[in-house]
PDB file of N, CA and C in Angstrom:
ATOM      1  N   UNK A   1      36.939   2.504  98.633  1.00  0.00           N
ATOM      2  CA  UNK A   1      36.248   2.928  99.810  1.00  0.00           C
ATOM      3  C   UNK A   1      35.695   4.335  99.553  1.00  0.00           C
ATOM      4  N   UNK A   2      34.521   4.407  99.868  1.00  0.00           N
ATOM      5  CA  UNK A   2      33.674   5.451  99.737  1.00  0.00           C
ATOM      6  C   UNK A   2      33.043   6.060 101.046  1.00  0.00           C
ATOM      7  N   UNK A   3      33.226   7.568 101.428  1.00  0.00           N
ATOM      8  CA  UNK A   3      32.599   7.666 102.640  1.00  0.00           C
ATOM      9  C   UNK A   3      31.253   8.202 102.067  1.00  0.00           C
ATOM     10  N   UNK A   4      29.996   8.223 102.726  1.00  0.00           N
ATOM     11  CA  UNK A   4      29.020   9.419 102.201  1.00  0.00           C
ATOM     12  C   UNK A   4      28.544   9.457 103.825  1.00  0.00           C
ATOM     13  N   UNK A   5      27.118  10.397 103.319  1.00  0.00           N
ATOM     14  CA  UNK A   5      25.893  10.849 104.351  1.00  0.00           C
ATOM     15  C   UNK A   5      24.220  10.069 103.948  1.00  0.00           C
ATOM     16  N   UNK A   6      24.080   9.397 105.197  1.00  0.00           N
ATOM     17  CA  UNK A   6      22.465   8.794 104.682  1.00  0.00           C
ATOM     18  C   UNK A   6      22.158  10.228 105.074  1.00  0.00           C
ATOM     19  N   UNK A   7      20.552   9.912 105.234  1.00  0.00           N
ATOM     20  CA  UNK A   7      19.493  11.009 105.034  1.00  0.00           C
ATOM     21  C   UNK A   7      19.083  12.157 106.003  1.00  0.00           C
ATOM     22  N   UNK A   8      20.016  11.006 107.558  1.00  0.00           N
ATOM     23  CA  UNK A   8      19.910  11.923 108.593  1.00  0.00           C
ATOM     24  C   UNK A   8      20.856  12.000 109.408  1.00  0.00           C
ATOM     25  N   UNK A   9      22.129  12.354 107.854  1.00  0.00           N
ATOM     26  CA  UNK A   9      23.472  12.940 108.210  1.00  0.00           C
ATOM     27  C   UNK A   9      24.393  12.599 109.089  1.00  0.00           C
ATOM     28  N   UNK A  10      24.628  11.144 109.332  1.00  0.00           N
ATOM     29  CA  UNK A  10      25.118   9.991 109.592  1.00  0.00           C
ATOM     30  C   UNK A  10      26.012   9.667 108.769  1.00  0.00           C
ATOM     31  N   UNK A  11      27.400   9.538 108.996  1.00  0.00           N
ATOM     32  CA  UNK A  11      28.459   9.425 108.128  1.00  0.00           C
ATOM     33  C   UNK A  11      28.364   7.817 108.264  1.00  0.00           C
ATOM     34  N   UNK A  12      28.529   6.986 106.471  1.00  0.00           N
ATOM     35  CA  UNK A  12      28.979   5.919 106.218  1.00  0.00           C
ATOM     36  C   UNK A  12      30.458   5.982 105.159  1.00  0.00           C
ATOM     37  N   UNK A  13      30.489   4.690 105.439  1.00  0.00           N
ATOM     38  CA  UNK A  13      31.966   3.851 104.357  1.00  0.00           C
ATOM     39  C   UNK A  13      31.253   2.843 103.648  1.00  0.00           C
ATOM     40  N   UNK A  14      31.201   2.960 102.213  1.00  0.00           N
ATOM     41  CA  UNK A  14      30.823   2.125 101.480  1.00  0.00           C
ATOM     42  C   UNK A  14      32.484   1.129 101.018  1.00  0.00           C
ATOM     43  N   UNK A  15      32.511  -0.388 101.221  1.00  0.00           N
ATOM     44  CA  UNK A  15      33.703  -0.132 100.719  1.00  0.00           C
ATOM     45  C   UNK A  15      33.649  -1.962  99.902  1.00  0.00           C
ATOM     46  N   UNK A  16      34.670  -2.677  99.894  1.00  0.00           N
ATOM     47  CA  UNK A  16      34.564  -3.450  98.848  1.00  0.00           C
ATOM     48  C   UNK A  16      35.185  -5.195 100.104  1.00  0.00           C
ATOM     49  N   UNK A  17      34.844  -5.938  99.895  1.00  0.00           N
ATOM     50  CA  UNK A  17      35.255  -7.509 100.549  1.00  0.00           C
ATOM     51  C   UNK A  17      35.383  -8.712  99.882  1.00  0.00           C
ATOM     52  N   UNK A  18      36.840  -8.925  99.832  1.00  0.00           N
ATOM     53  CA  UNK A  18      36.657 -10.031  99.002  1.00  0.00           C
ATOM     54  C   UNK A  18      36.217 -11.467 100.138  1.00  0.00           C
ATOM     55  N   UNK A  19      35.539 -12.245  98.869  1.00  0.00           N
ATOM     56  CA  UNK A  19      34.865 -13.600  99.797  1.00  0.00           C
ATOM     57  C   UNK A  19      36.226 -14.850  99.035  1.00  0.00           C
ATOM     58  N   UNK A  20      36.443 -15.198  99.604  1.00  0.00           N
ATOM     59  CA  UNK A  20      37.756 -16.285  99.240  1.00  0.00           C
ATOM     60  C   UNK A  20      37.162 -17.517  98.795  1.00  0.00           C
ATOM     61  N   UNK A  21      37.983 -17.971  97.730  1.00  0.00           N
ATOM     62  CA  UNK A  21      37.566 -19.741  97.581  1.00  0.00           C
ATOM     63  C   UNK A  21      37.967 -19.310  96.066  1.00  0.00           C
ATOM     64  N   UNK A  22      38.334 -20.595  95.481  1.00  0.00           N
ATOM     65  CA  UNK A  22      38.788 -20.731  93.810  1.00  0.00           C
ATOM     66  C   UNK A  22      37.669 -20.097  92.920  1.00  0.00           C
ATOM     67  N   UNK A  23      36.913 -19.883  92.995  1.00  0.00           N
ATOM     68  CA  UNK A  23      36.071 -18.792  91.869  1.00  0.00           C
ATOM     69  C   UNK A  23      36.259 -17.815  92.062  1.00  0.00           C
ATOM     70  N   UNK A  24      36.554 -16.935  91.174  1.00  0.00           N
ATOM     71  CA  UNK A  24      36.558 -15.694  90.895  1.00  0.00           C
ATOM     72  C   UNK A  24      35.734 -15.040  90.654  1.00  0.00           C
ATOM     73  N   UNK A  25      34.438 -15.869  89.694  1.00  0.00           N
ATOM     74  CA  UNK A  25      32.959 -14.564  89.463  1.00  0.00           C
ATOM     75  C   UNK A  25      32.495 -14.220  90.415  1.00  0.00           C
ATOM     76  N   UNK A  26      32.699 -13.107  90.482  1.00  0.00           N
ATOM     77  CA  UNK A  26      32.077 -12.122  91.792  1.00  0.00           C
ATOM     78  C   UNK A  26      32.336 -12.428  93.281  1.00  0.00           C
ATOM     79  N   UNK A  27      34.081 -11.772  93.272  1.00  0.00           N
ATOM     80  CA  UNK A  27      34.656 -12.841  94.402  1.00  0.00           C
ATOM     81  C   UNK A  27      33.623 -11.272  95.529  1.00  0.00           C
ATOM     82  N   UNK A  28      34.323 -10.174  94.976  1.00  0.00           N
ATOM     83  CA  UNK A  28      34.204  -8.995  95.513  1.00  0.00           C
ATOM     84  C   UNK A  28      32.440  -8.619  95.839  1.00  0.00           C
ATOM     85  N   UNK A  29      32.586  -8.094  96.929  1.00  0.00           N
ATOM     86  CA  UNK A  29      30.894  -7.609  97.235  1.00  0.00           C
ATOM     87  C   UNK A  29      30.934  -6.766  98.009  1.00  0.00           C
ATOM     88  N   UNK A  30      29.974  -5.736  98.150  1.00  0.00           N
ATOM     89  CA  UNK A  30      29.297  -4.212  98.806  1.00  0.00           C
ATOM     90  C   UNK A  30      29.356  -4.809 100.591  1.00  0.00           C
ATOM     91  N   UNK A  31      29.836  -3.465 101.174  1.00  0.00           N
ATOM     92  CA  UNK A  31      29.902  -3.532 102.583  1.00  0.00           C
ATOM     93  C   UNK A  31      29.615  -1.802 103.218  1.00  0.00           C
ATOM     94  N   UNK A  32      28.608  -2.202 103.837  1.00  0.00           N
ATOM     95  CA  UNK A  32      28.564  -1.014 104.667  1.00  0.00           C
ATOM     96  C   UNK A  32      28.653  -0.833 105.817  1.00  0.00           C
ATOM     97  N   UNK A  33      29.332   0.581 106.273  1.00  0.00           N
ATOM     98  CA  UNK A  33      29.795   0.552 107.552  1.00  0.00           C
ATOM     99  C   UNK A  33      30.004   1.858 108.486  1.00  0.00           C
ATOM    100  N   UNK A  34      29.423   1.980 109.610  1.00  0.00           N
ATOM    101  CA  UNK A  34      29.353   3.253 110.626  1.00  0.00           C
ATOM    102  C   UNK A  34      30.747   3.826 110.258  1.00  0.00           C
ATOM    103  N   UNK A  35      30.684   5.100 109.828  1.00  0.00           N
ATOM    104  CA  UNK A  35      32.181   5.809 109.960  1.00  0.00           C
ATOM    105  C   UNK A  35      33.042   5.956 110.945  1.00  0.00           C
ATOM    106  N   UNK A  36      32.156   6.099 111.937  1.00  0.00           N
ATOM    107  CA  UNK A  36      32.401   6.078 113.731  1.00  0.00           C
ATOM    108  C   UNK A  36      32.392   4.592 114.152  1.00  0.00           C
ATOM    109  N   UNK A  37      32.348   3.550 113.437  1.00  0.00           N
ATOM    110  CA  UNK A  37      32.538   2.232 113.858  1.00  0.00           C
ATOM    111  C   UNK A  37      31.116   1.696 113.994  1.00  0.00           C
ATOM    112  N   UNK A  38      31.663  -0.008 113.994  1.00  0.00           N
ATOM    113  CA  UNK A  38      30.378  -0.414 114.635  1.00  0.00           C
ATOM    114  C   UNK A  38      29.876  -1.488 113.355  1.00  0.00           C
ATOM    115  N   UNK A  39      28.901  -2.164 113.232  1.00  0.00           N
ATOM    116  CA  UNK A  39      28.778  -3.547 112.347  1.00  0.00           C
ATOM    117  C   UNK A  39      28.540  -3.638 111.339  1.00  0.00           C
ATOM    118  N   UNK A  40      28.910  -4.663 110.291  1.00  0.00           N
ATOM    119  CA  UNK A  40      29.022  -4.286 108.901  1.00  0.00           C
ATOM    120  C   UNK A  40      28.165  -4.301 108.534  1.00  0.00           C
ATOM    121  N   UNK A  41      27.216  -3.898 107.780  1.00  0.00           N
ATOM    122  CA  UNK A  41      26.529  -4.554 106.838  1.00  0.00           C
ATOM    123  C   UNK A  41      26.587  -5.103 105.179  1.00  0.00           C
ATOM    124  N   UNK A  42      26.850  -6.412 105.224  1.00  0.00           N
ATOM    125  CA  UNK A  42      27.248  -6.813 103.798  1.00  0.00           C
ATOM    126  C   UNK A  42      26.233  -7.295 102.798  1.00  0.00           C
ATOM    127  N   UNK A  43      26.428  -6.955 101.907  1.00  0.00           N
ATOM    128  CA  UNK A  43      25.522  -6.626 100.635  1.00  0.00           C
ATOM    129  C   UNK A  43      25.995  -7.485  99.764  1.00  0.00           C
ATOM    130  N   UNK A  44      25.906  -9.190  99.982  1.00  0.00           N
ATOM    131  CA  UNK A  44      26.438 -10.064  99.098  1.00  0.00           C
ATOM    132  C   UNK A  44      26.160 -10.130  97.590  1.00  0.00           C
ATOM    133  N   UNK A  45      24.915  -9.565  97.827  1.00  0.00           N
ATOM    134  CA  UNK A  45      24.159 -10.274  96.344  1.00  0.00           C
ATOM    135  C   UNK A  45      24.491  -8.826  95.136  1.00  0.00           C
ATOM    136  N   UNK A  46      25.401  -7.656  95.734  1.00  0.00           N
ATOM    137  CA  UNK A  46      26.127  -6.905  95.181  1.00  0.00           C
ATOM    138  C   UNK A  46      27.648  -6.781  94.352  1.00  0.00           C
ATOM    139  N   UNK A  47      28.126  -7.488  93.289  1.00  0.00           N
ATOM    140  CA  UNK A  47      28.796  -8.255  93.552  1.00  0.00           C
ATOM    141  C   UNK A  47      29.751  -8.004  92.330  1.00  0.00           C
ATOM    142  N   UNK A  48      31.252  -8.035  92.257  1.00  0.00           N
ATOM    143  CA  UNK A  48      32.099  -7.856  90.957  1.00  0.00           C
ATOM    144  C   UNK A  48      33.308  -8.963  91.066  1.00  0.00           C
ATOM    145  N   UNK A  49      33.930  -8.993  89.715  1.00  0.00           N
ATOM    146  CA  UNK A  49      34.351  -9.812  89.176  1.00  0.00           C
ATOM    147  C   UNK A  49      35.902  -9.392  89.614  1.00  0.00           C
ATOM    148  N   UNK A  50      36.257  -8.305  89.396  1.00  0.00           N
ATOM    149  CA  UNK A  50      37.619  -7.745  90.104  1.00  0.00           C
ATOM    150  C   UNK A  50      37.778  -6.616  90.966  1.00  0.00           C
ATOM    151  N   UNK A  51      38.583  -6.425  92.087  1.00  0.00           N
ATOM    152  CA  UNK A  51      38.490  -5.091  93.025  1.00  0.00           C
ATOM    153  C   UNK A  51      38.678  -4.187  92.091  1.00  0.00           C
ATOM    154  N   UNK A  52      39.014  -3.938  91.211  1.00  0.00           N
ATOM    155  CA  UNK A  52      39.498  -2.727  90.168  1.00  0.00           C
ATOM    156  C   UNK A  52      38.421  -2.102  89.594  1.00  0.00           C
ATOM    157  N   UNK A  53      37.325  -3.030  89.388  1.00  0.00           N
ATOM    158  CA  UNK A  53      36.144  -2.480  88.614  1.00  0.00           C
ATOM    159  C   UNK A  53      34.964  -2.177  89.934  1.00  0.00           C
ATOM    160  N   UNK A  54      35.209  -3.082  91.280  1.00  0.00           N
ATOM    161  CA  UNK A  54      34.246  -3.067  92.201  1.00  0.00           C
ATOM    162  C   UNK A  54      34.593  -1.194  93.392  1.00  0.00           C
ATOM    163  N   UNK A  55      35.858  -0.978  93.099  1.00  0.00           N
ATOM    164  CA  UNK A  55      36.317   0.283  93.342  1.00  0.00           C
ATOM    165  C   UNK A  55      35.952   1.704  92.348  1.00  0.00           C
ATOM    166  N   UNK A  56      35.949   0.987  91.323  1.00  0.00           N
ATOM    167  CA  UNK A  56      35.416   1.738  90.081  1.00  0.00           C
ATOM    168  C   UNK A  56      34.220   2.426  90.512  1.00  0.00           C
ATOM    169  N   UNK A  57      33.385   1.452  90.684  1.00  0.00           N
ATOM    170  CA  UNK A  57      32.138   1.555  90.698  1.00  0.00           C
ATOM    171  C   UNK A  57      31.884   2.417  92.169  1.00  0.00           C
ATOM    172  N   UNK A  58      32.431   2.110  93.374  1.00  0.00           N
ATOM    173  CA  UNK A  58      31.858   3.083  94.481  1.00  0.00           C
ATOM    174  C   UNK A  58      32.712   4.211  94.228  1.00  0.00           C
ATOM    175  N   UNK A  59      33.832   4.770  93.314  1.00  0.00           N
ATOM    176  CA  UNK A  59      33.704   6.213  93.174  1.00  0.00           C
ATOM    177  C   UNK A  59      32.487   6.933  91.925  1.00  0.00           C
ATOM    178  N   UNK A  60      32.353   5.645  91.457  1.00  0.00           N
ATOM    179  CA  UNK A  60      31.292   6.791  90.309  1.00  0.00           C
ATOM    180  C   UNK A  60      29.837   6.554  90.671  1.00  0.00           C
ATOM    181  N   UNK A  61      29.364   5.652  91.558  1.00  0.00           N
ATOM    182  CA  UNK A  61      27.963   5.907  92.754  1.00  0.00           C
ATOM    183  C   UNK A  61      26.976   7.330  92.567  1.00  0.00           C
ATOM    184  N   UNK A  62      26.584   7.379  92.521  1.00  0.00           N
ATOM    185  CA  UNK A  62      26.343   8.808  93.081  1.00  0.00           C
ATOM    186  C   UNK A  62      25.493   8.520  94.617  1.00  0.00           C
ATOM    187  N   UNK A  63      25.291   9.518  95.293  1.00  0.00           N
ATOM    188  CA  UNK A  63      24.897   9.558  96.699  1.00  0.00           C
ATOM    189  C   UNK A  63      23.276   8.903  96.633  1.00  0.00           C
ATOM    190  N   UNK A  64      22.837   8.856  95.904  1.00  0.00           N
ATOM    191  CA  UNK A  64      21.586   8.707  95.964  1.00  0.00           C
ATOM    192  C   UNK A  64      21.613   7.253  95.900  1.00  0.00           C
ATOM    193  N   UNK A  65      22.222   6.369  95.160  1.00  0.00           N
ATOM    194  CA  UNK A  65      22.489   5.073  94.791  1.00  0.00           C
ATOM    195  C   UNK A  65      23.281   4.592  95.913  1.00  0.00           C
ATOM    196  N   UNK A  66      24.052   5.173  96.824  1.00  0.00           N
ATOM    197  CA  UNK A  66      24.554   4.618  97.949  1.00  0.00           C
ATOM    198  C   UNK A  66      23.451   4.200  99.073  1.00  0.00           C
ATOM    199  N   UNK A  67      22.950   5.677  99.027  1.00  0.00           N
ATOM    200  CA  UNK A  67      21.730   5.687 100.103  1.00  0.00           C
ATOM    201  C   UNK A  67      21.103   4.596  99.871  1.00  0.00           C
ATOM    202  N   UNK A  68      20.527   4.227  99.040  1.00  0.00           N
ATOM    203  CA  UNK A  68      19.590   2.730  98.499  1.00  0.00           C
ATOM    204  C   UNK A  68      19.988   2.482  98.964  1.00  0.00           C
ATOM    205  N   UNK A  69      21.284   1.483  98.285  1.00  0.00           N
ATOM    206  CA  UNK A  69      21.697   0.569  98.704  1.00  0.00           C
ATOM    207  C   UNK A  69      22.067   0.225 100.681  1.00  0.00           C
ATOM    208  N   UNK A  70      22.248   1.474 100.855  1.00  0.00           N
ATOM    209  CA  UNK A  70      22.734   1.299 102.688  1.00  0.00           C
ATOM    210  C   UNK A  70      20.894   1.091 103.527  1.00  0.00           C
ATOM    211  N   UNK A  71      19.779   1.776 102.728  1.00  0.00           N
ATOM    212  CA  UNK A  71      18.741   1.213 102.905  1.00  0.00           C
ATOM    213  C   UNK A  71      18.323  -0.145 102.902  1.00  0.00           C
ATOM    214  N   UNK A  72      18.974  -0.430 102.078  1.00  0.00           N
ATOM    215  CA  UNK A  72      18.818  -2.198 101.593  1.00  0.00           C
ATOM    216  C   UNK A  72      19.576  -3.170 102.381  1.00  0.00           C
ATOM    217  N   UNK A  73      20.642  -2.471 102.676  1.00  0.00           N
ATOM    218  CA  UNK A  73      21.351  -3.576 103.719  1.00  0.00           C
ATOM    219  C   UNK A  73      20.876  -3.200 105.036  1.00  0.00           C
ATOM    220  N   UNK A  74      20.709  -1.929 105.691  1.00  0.00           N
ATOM    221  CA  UNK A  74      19.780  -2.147 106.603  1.00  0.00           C
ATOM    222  C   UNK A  74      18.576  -2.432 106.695  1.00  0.00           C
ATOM    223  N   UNK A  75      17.822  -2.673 105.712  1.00  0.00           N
ATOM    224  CA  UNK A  75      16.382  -4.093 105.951  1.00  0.00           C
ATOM    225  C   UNK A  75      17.034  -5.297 106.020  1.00  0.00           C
ATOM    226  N   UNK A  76      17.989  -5.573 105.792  1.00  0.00           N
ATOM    227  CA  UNK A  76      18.283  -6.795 105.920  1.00  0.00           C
ATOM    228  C   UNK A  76      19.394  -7.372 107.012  1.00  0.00           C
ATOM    229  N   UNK A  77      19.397  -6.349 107.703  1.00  0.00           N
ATOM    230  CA  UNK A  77      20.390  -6.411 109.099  1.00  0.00           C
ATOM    231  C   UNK A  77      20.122  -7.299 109.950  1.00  0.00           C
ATOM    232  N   UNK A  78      20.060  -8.467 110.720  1.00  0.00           N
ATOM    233  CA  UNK A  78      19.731  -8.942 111.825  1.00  0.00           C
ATOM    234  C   UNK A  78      19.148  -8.171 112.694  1.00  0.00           C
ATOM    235  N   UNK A  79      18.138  -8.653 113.501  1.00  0.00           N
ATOM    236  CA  UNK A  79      17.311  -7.673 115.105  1.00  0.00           C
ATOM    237  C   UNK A  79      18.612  -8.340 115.597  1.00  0.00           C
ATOM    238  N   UNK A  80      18.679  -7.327 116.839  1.00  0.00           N
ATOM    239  CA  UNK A  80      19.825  -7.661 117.739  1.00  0.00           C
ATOM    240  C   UNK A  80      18.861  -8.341 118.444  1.00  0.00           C
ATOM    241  N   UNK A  81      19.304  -9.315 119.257  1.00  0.00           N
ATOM    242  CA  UNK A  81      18.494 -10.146 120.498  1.00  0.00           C
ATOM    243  C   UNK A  81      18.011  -9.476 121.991  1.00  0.00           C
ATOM    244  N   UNK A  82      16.909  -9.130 122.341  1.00  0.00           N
ATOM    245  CA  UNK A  82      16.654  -8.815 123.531  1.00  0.00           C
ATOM    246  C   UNK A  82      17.425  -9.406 124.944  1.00  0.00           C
ATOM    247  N   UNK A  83      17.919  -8.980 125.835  1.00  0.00           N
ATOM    248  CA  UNK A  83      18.832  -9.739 126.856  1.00  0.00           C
ATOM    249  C   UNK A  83      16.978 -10.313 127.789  1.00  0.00           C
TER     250      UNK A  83
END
């Protein structure tokens, strides 16, 4: 689990989810999430083979490569539905 800052200093948690079922390649995948709470955004197609290496990887990130990526899962967020 990784906390950072997008661009307009908005605290996130980058952190790691495993998806269950008998395969193992790339059980683990990217999740982002309001520090202050609030809905995930998951980044399936981000994806590792064990939590050990998928933890690995969001401490050695650098901020700039988070930011993408939290860009990327928010284009791909659902519109919430108008009431």
């Amino acid at each position: 689990m990784r906390e950072f800052a997008d661009q307009s200093g908005e605290r996130w948690v980058a952190s790691v989810r495993e998806e269950p079922g008998t395969d193992y390649k790339g059980r683990f995948y990217l999740v982002m999430s309001p520090a202050s709470g609030g809905h995930e955004r998951p980044l399936i197609d981000v994806r590792w083979n064990t939590e050990r290496t998928a933890r690995r990887a969001l401490e050695t990130a650098s901020v700039v490569e988070l930011r993408r990526r939290l860009r990327s899962a928010n284009g791909r967020a659902p519109v919430p539905a108008r009431p």
